[in-house]
C-alpha atoms as a PDB file:
ATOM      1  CA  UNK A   1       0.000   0.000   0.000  1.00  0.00           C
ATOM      2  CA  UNK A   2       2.485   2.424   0.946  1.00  0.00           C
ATOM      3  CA  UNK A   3       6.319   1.907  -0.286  1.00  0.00           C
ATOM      4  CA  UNK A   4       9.463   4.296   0.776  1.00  0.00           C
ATOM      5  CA  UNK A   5      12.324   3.204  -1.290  1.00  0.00           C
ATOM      6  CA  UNK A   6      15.786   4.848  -0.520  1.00  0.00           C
ATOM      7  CA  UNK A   7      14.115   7.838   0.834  1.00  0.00           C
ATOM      8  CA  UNK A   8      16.394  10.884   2.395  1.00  0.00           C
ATOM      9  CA  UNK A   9      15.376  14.455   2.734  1.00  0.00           C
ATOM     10  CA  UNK A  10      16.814  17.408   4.723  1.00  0.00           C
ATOM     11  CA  UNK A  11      15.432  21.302   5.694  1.00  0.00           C
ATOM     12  CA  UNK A  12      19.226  22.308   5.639  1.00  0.00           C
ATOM     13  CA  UNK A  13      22.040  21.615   3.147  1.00  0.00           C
ATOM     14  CA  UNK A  14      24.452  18.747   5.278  1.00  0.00           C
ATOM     15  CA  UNK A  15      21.949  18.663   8.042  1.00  0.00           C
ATOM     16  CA  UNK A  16      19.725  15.570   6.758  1.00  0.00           C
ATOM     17  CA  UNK A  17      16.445  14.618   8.085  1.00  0.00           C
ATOM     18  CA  UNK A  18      15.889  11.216   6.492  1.00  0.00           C
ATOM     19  CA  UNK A  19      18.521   9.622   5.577  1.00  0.00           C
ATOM     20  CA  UNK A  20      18.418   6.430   2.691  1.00  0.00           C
ATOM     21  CA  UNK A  21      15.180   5.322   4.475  1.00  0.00           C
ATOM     22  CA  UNK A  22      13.621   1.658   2.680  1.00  0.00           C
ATOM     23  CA  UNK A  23       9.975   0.414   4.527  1.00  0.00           C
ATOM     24  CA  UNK A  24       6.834  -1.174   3.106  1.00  0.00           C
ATOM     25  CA  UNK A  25       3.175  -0.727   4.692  1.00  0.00           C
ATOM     26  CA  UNK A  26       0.893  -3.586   3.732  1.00  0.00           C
ATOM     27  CA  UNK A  27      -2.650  -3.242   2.930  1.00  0.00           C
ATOM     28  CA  UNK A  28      -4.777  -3.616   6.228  1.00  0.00           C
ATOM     29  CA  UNK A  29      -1.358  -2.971   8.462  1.00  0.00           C
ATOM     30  CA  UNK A  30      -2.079  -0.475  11.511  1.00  0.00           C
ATOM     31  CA  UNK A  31       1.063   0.905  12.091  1.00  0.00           C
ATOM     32  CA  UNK A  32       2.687   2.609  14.528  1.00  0.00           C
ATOM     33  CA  UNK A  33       5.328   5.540  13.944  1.00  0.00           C
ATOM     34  CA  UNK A  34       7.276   6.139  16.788  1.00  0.00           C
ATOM     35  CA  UNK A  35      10.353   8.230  17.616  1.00  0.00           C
ATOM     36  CA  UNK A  36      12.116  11.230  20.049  1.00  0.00           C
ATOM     37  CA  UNK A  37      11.867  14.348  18.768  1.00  0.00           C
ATOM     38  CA  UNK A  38      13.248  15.144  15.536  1.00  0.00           C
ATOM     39  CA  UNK A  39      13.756  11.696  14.128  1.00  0.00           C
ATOM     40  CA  UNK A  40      11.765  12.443  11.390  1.00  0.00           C
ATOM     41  CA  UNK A  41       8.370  10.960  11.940  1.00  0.00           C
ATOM     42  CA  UNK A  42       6.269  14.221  10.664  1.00  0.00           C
ATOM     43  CA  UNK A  43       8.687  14.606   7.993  1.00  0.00           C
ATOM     44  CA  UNK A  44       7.308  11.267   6.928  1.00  0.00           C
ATOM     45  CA  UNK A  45       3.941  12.096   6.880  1.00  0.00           C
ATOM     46  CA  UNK A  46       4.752  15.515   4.712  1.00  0.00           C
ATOM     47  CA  UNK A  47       6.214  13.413   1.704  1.00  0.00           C
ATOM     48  CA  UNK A  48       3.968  11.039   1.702  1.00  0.00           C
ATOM     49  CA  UNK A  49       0.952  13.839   1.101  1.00  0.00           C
ATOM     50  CA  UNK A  50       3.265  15.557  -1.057  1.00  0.00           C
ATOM     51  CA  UNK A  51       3.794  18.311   1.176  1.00  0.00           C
ATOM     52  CA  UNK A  52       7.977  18.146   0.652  1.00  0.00           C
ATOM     53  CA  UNK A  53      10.434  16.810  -1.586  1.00  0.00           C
ATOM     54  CA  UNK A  54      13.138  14.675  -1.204  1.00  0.00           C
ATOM     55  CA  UNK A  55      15.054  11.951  -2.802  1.00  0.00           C
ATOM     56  CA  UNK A  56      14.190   8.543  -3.564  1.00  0.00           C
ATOM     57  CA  UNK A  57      10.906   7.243  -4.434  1.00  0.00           C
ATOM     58  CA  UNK A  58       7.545   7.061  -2.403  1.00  0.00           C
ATOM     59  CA  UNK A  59       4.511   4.844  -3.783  1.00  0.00           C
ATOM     60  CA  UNK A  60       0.845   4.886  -2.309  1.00  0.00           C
ATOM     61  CA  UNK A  61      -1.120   1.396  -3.958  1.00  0.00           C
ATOM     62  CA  UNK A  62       1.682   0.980  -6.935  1.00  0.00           C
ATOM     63  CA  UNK A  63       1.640   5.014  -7.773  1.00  0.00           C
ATOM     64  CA  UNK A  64       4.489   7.350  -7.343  1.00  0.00           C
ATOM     65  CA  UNK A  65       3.717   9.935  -5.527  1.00  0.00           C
ATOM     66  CA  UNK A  66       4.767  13.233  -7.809  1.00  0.00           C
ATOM     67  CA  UNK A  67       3.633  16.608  -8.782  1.00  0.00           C
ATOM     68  CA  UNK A  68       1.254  14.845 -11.516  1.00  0.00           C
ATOM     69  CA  UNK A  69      -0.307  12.004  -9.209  1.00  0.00           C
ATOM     70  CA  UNK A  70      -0.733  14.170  -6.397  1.00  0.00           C
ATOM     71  CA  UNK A  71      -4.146  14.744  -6.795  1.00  0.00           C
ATOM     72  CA  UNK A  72      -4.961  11.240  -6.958  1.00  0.00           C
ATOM     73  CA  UNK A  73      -2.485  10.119  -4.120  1.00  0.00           C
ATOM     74  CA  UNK A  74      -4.547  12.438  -1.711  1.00  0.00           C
ATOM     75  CA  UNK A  75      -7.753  10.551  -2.334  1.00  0.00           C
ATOM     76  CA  UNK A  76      -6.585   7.622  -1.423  1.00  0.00           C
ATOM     77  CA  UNK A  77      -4.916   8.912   1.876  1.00  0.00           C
ATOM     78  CA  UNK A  78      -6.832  10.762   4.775  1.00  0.00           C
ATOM     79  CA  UNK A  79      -4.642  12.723   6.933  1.00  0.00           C
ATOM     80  CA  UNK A  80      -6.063  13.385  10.736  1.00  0.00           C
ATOM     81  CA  UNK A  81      -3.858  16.628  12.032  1.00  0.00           C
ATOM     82  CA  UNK A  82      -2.547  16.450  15.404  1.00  0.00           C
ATOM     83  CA  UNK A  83      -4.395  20.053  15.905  1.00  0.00           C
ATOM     84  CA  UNK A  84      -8.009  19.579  15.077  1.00  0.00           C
ATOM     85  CA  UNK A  85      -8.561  23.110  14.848  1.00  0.00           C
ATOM     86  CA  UNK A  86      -6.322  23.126  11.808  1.00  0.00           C
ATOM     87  CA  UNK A  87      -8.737  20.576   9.896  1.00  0.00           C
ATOM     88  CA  UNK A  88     -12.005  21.725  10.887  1.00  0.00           C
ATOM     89  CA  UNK A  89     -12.583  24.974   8.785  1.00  0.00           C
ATOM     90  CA  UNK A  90     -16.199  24.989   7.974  1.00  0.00           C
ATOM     91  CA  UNK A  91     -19.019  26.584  10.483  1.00  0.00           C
ATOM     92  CA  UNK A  92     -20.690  22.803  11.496  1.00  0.00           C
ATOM     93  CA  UNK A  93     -19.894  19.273  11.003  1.00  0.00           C
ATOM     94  CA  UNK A  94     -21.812  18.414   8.531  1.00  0.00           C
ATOM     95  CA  UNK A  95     -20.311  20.915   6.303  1.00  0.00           C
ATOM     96  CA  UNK A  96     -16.952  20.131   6.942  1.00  0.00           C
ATOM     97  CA  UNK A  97     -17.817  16.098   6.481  1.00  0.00           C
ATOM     98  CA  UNK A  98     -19.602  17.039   2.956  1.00  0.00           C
ATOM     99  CA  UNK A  99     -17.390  19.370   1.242  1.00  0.00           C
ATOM    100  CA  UNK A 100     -14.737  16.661   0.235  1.00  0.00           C
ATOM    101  CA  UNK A 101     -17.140  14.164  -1.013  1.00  0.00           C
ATOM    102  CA  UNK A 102     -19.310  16.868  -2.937  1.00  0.00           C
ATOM    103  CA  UNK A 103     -16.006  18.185  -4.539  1.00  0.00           C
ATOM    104  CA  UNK A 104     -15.101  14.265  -5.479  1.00  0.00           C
ATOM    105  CA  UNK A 105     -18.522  14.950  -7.449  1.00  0.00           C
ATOM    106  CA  UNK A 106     -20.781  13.146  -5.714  1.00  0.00           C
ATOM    107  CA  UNK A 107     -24.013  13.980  -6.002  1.00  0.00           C
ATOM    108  CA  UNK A 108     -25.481  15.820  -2.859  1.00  0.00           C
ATOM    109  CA  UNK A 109     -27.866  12.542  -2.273  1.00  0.00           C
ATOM    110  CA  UNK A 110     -24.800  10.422  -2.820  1.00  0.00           C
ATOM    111  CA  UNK A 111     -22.518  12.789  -0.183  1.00  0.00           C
ATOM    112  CA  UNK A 112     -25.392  13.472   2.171  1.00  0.00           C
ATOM    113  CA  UNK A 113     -25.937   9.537   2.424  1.00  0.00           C
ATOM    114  CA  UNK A 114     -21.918   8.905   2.754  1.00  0.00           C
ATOM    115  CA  UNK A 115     -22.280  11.078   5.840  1.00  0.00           C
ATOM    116  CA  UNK A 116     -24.876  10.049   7.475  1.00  0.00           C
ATOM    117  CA  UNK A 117     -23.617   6.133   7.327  1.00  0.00           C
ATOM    118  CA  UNK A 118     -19.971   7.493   8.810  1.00  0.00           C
ATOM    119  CA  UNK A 119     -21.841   9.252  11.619  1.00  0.00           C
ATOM    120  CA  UNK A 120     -23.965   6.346  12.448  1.00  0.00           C
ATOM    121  CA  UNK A 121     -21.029   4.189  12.067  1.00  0.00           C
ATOM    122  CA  UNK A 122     -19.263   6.390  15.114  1.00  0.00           C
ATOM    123  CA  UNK A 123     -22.032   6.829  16.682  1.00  0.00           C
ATOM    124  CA  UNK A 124     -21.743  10.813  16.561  1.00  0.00           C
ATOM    125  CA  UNK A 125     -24.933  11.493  15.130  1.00  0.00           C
ATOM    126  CA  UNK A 126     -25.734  14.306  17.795  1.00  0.00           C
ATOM    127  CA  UNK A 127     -22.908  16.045  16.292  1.00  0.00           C
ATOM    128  CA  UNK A 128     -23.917  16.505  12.576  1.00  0.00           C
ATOM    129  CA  UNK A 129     -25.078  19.990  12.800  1.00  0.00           C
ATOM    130  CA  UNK A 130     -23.352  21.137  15.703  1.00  0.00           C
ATOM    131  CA  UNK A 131     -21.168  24.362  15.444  1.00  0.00           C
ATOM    132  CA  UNK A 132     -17.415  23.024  15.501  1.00  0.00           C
ATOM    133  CA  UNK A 133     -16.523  26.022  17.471  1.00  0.00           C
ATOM    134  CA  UNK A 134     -18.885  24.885  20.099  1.00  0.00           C
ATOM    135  CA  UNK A 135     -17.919  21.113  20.631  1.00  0.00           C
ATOM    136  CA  UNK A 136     -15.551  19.977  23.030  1.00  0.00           C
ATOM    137  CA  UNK A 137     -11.780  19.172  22.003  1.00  0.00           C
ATOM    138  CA  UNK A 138     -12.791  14.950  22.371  1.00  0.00           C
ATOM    139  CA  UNK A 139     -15.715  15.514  19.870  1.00  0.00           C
ATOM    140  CA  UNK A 140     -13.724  17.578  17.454  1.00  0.00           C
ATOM    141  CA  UNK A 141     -11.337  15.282  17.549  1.00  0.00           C
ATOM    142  CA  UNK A 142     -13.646  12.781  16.436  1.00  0.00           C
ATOM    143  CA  UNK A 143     -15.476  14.754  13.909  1.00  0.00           C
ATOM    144  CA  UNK A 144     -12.158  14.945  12.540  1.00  0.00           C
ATOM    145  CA  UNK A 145     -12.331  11.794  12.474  1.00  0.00           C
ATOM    146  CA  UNK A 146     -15.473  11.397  10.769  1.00  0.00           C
ATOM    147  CA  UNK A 147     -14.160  14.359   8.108  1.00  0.00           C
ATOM    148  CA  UNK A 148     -11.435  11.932   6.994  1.00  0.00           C
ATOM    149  CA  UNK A 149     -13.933   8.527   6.459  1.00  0.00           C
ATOM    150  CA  UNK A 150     -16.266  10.758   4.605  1.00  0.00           C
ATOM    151  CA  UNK A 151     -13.620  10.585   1.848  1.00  0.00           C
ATOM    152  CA  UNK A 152     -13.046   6.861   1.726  1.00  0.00           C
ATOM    153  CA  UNK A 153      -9.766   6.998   1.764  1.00  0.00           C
ATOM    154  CA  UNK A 154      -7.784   3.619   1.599  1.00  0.00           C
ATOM    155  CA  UNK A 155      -4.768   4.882   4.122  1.00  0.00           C
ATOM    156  CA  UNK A 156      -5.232   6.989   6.988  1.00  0.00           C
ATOM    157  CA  UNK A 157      -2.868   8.833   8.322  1.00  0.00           C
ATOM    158  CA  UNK A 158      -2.707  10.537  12.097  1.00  0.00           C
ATOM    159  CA  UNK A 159      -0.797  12.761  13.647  1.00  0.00           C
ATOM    160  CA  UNK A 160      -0.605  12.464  17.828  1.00  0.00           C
ATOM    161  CA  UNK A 161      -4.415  11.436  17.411  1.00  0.00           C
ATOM    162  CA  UNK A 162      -5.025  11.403  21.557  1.00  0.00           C
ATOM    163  CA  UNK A 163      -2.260  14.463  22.313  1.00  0.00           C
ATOM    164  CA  UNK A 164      -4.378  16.839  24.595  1.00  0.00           C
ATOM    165  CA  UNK A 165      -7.429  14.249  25.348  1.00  0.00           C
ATOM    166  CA  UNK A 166      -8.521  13.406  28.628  1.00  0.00           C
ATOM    167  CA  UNK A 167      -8.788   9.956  29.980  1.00  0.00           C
ATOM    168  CA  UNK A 168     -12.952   9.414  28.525  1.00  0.00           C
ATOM    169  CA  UNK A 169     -12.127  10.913  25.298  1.00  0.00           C
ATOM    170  CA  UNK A 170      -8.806   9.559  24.792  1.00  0.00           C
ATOM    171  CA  UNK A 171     -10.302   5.933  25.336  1.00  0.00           C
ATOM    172  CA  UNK A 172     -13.134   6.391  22.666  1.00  0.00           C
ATOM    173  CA  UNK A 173     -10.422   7.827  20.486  1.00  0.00           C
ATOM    174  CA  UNK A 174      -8.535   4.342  20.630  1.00  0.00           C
ATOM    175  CA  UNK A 175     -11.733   1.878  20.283  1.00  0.00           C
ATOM    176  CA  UNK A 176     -12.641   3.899  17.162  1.00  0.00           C
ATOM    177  CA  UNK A 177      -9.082   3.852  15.655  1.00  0.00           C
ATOM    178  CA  UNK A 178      -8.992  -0.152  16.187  1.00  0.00           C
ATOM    179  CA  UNK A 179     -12.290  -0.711  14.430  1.00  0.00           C
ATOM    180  CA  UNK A 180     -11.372   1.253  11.542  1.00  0.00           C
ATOM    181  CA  UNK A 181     -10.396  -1.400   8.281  1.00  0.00           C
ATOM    182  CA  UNK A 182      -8.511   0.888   6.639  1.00  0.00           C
ATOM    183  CA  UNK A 183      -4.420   0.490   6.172  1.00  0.00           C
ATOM    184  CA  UNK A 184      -3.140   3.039   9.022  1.00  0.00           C
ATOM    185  CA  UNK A 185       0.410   5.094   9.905  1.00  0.00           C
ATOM    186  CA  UNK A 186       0.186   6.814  13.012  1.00  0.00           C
ATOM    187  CA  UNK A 187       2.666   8.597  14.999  1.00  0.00           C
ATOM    188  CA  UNK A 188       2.473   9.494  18.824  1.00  0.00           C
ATOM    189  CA  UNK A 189       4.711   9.976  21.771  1.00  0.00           C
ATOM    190  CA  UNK A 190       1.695   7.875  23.173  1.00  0.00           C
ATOM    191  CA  UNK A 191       3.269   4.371  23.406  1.00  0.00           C
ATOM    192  CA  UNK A 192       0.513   3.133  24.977  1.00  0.00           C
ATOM    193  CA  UNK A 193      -1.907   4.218  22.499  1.00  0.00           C
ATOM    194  CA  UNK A 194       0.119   2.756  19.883  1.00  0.00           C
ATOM    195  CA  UNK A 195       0.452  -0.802  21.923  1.00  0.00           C
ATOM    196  CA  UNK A 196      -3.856  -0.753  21.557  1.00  0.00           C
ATOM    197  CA  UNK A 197      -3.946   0.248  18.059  1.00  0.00           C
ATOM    198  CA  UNK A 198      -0.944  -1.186  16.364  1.00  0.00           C
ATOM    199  CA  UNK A 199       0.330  -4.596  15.007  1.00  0.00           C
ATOM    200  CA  UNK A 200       3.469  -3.276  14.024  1.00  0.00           C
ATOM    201  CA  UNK A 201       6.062  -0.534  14.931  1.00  0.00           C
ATOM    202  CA  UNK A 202       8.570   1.762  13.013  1.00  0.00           C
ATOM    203  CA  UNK A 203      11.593   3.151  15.358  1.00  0.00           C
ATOM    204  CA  UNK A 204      12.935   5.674  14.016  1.00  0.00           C
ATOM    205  CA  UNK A 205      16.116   7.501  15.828  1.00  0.00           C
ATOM    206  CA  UNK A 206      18.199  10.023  13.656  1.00  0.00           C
ATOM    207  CA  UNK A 207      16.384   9.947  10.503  1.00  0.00           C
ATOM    208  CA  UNK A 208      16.741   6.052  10.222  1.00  0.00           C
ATOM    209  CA  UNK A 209      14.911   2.374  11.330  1.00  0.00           C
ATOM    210  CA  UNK A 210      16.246   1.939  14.534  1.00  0.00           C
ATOM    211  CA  UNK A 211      13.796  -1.030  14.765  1.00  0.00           C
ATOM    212  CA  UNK A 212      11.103  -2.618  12.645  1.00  0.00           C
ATOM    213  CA  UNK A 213       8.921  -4.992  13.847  1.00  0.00           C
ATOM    214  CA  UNK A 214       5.753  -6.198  15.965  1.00  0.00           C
ATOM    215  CA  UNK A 215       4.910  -3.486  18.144  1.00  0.00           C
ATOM    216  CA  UNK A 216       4.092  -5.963  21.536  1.00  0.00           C
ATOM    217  CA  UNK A 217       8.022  -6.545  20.971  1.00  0.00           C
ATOM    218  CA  UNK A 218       8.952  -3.129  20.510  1.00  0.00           C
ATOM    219  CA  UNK A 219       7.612  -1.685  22.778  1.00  0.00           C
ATOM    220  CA  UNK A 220       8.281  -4.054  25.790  1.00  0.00           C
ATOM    221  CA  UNK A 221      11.678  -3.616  25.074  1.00  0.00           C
ATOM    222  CA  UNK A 222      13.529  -1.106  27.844  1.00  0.00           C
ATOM    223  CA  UNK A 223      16.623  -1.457  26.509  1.00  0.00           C
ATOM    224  CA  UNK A 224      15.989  -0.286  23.053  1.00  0.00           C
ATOM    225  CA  UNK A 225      13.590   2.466  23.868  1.00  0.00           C
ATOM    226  CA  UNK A 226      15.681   3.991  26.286  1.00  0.00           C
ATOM    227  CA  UNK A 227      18.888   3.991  23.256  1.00  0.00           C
ATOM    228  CA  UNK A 228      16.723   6.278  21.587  1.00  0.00           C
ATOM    229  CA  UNK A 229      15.292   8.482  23.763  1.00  0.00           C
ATOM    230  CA  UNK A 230      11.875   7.282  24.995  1.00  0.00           C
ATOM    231  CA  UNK A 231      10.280   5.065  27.886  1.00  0.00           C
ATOM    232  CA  UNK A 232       8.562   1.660  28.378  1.00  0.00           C
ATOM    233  CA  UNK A 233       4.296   2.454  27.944  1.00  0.00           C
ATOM    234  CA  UNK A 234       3.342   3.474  31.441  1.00  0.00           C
ATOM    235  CA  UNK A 235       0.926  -0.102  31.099  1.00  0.00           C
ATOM    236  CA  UNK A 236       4.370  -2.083  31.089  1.00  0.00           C
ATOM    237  CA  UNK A 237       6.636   0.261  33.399  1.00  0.00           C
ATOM    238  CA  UNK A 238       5.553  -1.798  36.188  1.00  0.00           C
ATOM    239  CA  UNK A 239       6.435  -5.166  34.822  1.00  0.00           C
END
């Protein structure tokens, strides 16, 4: 689904970001992206919407992503922002979950019906014609959410999705994140987060792999977490 081959990119001439980076993402994977600060994980994220530049290649389902394919490439991936507030731009909910599908040229029967099913899938239909400056920071996060499956994207991509959340909202946040089907990269500081919603996990320390591999591994290993900068989850500290 997703396909980085030889990738390296930097902000500053001599100062690279990624460097000579090779990793496949399988259709259906939920992976997570984890990393201190500066290793490069947003970076990711950029060049795979097409954001930045760099070297190598980058494929989403068999397509190189490019100036030309961009347009495509963004259908197919959804990108939740770590700062909801930066995604929600329309007055209500409903608005902001219809304008994508309606520009996709649906017809307005067609979008109206696409988000209706999402918000009855997440059980958020008391939200539909709320104001979004009016709902709390849990619900816009998951009308955010709900924005991003109103496109049908094949990939979704998310940014910190529980950073700021409190316990209630950050919980509903995970369950609906594990019941979604579609092929998912996220990245978080949350490493307990990422041990509920992830089969697989992506060090990255210094712009490279540090560690590839099943995330109940990963992340119950001290040793290798603490080389790069981060802790056990909080769940397994005590263990």
């Amino acid at each position: 689904m997703i396909e980085f081959q030889h990738v390296s990119f930097s902000y500053e001439e001599g100062r690279p970001v990624l460097q000579d980076l090779t990793f496949q993402i399988r259709t259906g994977e939920s992976v997570g992206l984890i990393g201190a600060n500066g290793a490069g994980k947003s970076t990711i994220m950029k060049l795979l919407l097409g954001l930045l530049e760099g070297e190598g290649r980058i494929l989403v389902d068999g397509e190189e992503v490019r100036r030309e394919t961009l347009g495509e490439i963004r259908r197919k991936l959804g990108f939740v922002l770590q700062n909801s507030d930066n995604q929600m731009f329309m007055p209500t909910v409903y608005e902001d979950m219809i304008f994508a599908p309606l520009n996709y040229k649906l017809s307005r029967e067609a979008a109206e019906a696409r988000v209706d099913a999402v918000l009855a899938r997440l059980h958020l239909e008391d939200l539909k014609h709320r104001h979004n400056h009016k709902i709390s920071g849990g619900e816009k996060r998951m009308a955010a959410i709900a924005t991003i499956l109103a496109m049908e994207p094949m990939a979704i991509l998310m940014d910190e999705p529980t950073s700021a959340l409190d316990p209630y909202n950050r919980r509903i946040v995970i369950n609906t994140i594990r019941e979604l089907q579609q092929t998912k990269l996220i990245t978080s500081h949350d490493l307990d987060m990422i041990l509920d919603t992830c089969d697989r996990v992506i060090l990255l320390s210094d712009g490279q792999i540090a560690a590839d591999g099943a995330a109940q591994e990963i992340l119950r290993d001290r040793t290798l977490l603490e080389n790069h900068r981060m802790e056990l989850p909080l769940s397994l500290s005590g263990r």
